[in-house]
C-alpha atoms as a PDB file:
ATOM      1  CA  UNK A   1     -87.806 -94.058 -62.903  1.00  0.00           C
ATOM      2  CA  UNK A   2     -87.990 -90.292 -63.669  1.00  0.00           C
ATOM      3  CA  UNK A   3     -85.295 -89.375 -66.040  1.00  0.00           C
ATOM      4  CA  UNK A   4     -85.021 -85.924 -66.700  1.00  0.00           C
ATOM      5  CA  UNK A   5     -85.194 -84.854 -70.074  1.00  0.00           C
ATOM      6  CA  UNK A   6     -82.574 -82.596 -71.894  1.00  0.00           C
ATOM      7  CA  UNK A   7     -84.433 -80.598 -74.092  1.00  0.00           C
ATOM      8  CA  UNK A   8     -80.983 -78.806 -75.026  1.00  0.00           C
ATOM      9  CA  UNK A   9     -80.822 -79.866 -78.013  1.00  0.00           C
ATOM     10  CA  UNK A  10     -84.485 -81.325 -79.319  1.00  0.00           C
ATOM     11  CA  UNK A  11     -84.696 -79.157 -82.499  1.00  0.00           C
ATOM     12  CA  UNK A  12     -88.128 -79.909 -82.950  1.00  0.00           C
ATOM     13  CA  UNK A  13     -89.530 -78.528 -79.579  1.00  0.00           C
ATOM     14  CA  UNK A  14     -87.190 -75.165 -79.617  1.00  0.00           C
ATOM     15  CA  UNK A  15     -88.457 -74.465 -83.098  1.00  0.00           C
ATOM     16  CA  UNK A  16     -91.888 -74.267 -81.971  1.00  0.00           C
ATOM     17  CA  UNK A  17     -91.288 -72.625 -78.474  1.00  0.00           C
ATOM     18  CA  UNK A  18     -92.916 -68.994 -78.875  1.00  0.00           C
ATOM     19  CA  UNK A  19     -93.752 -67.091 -76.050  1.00  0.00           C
ATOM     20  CA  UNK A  20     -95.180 -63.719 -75.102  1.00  0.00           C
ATOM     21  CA  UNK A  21     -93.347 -60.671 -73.659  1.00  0.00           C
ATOM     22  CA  UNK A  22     -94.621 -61.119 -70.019  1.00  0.00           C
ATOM     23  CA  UNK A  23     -93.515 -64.942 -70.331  1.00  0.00           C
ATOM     24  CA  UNK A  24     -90.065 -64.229 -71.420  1.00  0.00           C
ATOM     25  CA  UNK A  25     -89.724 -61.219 -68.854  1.00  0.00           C
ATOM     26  CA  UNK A  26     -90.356 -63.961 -65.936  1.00  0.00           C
ATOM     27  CA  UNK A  27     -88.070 -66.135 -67.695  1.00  0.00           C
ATOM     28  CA  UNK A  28     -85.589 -64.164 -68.044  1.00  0.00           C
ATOM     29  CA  UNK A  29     -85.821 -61.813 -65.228  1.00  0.00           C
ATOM     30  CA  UNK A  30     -85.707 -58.549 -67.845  1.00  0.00           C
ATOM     31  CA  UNK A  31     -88.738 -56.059 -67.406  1.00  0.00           C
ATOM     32  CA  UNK A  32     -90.816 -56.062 -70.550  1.00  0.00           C
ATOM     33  CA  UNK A  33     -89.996 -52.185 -70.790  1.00  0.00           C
ATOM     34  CA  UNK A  34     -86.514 -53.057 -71.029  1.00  0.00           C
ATOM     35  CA  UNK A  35     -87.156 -55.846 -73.474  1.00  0.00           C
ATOM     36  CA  UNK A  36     -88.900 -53.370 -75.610  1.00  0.00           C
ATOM     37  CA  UNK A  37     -86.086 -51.456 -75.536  1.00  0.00           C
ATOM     38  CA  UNK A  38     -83.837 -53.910 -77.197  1.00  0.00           C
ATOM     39  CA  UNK A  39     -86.302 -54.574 -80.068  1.00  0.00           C
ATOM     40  CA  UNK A  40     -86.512 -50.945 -80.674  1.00  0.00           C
ATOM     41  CA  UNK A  41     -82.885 -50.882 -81.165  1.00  0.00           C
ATOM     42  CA  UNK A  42     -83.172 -53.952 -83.451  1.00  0.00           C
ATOM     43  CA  UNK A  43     -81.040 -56.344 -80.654  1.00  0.00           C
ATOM     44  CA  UNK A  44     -83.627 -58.605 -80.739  1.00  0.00           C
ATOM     45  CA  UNK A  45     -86.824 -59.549 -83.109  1.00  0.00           C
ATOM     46  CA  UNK A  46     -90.056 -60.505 -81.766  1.00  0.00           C
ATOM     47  CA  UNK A  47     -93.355 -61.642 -83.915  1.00  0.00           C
ATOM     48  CA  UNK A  48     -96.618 -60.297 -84.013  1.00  0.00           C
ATOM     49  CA  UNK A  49    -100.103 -61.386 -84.313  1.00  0.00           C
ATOM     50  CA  UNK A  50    -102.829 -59.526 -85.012  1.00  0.00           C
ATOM     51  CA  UNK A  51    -103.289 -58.589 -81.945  1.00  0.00           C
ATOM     52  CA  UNK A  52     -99.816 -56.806 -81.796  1.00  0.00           C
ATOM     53  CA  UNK A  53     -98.548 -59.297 -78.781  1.00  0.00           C
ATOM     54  CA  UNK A  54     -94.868 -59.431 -79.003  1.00  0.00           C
ATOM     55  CA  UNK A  55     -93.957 -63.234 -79.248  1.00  0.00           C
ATOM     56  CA  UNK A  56     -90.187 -64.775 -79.293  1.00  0.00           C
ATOM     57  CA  UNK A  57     -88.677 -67.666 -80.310  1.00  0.00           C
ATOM     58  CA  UNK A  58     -85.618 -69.565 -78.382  1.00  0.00           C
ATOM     59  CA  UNK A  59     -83.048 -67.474 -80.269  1.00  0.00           C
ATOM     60  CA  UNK A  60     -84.333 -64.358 -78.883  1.00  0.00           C
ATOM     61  CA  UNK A  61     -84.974 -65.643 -75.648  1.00  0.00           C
ATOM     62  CA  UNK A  62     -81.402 -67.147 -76.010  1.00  0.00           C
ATOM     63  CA  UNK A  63     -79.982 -63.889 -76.794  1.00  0.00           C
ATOM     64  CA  UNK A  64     -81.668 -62.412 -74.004  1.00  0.00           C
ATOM     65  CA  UNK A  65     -80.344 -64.587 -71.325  1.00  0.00           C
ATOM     66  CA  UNK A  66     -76.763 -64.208 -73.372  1.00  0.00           C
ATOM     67  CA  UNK A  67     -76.634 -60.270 -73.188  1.00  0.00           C
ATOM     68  CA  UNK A  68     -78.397 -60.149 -69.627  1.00  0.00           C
ATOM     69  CA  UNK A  69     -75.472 -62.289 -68.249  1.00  0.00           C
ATOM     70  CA  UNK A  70     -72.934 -60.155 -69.990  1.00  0.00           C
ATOM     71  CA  UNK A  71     -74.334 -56.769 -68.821  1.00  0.00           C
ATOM     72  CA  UNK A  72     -74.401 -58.499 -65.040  1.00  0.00           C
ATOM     73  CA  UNK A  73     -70.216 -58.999 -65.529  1.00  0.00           C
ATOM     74  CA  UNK A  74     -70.434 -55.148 -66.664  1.00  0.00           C
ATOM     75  CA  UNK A  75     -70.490 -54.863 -70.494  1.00  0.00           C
ATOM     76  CA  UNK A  76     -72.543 -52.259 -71.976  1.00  0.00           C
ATOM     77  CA  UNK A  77     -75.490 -53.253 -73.853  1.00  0.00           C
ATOM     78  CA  UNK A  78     -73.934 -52.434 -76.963  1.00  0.00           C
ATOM     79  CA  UNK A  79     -71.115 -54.215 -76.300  1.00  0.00           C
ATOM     80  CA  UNK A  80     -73.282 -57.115 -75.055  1.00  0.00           C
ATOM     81  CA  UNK A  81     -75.182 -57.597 -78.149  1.00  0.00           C
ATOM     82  CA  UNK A  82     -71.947 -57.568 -80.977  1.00  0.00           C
ATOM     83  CA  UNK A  83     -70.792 -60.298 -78.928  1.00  0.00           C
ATOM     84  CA  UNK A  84     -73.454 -62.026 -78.346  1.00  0.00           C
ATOM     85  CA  UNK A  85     -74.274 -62.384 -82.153  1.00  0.00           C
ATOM     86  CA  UNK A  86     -70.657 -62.848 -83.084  1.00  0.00           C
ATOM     87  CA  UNK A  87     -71.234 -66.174 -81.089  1.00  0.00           C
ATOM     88  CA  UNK A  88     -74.534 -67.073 -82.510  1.00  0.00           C
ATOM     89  CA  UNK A  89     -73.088 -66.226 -85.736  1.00  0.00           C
ATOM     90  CA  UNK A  90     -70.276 -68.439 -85.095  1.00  0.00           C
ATOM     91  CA  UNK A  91     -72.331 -71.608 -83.755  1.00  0.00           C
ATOM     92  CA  UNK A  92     -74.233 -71.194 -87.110  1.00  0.00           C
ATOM     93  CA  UNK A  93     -71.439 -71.312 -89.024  1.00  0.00           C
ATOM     94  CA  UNK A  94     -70.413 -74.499 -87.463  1.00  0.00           C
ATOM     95  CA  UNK A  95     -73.777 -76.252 -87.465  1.00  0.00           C
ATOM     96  CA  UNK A  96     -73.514 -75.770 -91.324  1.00  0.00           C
ATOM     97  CA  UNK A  97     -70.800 -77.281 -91.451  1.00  0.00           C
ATOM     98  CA  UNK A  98     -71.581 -80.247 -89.122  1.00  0.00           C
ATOM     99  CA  UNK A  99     -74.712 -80.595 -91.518  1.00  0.00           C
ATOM    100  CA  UNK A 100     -73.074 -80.156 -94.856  1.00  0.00           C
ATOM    101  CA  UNK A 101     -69.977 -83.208 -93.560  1.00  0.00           C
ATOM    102  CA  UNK A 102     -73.562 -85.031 -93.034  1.00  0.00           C
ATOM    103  CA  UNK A 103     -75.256 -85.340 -96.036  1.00  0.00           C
END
């Protein structure tokens, strides 16, 4: 049987997903000019290597999906972005405290 695997929520595999800026443009369906955009107004982070390829992690790929959906129901990327990390910021908060009623 072929089950199909929610990856959702395996920690382990999101923390080492790290793709490039034509990767996460396909992904995500948000030119790489565009994406550039947002890092140069500090919306989103990328890393680089040495050969100055923008890589990003889940979060920013997260956040990009997050403010892309909220600019398609008409909120201004500004707007998009405060809310967008005012509900990563809360889904931190609670993960902390899920992992500090843990231990």
């Amino acid at each position: 049987m072929n089950e199909k695997q929610d990856l959702s929520f395996d920690f382990e595999f999101l923390n080492k997903l790290v793709v490039g800026i034509g990767e996460v443009a396909e992904i995500t369906g948000i030119p790489t000019r565009q994406i550039r955009y947002w890092e140069d107004k500090g919306i989103i982070t990328s890393q680089t290597d040495e050969g100055k390829n923008r890589r990003y992690d889940y979060i920013n790929i997260k956040k990009i999906l997050l403010i892309k959906e909220l600019l398609d129901e008409g909120f201004t990327l500004d707007a998009s972005a405060q809310k967008v990390n005012k509900r990563l910021d809360l889904i931190e908060q609670t993960l902390r405290k899920f992992n500090k009623n843990a231990t």
